[in-house]
Protein backbone atom coordinates (compact mmCIF):
# COMPACT_ATOMS: atom_id res chain seq x y z
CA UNK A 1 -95.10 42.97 -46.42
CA UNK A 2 -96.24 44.92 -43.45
CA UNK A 3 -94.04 46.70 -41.09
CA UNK A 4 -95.48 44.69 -38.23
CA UNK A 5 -94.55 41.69 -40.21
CA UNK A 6 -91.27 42.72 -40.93
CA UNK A 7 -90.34 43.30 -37.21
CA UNK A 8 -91.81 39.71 -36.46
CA UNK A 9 -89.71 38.44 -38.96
CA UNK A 10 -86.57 40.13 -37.50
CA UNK A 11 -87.12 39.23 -34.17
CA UNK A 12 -87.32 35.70 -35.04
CA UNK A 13 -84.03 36.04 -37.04
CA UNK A 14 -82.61 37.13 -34.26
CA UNK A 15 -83.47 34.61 -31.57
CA UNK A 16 -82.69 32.22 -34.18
CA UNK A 17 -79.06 33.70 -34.80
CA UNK A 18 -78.16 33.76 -30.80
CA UNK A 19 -79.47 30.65 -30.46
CA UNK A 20 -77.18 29.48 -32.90
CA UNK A 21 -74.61 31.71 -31.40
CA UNK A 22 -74.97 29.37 -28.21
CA UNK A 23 -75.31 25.90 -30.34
CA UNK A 24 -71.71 26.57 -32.19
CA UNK A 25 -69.98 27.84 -29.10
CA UNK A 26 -71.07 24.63 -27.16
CA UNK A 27 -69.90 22.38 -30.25
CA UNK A 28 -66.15 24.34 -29.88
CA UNK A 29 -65.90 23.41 -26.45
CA UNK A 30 -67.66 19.81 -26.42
CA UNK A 31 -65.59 18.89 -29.53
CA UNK A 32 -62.93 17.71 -27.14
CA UNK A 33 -64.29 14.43 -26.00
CA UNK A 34 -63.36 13.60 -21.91
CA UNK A 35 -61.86 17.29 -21.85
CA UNK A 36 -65.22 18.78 -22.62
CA UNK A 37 -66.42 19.10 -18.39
CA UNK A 38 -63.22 21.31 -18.10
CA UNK A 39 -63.95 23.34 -21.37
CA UNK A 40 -67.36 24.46 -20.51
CA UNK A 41 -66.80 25.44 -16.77
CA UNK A 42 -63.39 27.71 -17.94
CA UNK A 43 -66.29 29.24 -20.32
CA UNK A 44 -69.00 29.50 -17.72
CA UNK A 45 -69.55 33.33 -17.54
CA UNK A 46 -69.15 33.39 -21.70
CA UNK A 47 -71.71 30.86 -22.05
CA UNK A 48 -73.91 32.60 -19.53
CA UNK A 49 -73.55 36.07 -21.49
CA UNK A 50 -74.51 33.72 -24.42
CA UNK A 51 -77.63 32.18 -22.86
CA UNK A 52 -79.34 35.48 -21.56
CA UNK A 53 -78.50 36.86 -24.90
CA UNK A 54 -80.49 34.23 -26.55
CA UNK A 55 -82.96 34.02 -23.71
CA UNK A 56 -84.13 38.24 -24.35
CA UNK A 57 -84.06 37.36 -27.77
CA UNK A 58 -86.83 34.67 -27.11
CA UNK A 59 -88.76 37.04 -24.82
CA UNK A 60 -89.15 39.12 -27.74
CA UNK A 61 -90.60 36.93 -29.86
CA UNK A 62 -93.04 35.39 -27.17
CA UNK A 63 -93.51 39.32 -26.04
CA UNK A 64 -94.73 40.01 -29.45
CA UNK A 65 -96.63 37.12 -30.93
CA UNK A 66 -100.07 36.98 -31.16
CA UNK A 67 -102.44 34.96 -28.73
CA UNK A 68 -102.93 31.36 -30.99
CA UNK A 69 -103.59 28.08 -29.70
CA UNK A 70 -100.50 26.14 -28.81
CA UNK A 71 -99.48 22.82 -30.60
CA UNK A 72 -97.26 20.77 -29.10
CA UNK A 73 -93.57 20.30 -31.20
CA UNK A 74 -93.55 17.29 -33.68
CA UNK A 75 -91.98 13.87 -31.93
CA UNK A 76 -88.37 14.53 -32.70
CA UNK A 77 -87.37 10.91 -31.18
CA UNK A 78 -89.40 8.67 -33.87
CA UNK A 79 -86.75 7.26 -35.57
CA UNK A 80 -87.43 7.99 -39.29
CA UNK A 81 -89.11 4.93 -40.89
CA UNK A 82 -86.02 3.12 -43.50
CA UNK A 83 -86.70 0.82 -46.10
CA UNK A 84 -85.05 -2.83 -45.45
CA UNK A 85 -81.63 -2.55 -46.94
CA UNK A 86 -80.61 -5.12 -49.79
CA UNK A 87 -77.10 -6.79 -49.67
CA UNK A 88 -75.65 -7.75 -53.19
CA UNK A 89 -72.07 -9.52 -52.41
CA UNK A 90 -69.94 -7.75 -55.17
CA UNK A 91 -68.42 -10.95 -56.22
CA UNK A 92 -71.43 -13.06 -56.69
CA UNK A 93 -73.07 -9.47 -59.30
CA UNK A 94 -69.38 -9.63 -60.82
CA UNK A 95 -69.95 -13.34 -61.97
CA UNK A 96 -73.21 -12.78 -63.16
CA UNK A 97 -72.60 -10.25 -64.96
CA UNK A 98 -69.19 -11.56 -66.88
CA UNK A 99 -70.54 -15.04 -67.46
């Protein structure tokens, strides 16, 4: 692997880390349910710090990557595609099964 790879590869580990940084902080402080509001605005200037952390972190990445054409990110609201569920009432298998 080639040094320049390397650093690409670090870079991305380490947007990827603050970013989850900032994911797991907000699930601590949304975890609350109706107290969540007041959780995240006592923890606006930690969440900030948090944010322009993960923010420089993506500039480095986008900083260093080479010029490709640009896809757009797969549909993440298609709800995945389920096969029909089958009920068996337990008591109606039982009886076919001892009879």
């Amino acid at each position: 692997m080639e040094d320049e790879e390397r650093d690409a590869l670090r870079r991305l580990a380490l947007w990827l880390s603050r970013r989850r940084a900032v994911d797991e902080a907000l699930d601590l402080l949304t975890a609350s349910g109706p107290a969540a509001c007041q959780q995240v605005h006592g923890h606006l200037d930690a969440l900030r710090t948090l944010l322009a952390a993960e923010h420089a972190a993506f500039a480095a990445v986008e900083r260093n990557a080479p010029v490709v054409p640009q896809y757009p990110l797969p549909t993440l609201l298609e709800a995945p595609v389920r096969p029909a569920a089958t009920v068996h009432v337990l008591g109606a298998a039982r009886d076919r099964h001892s009879g």
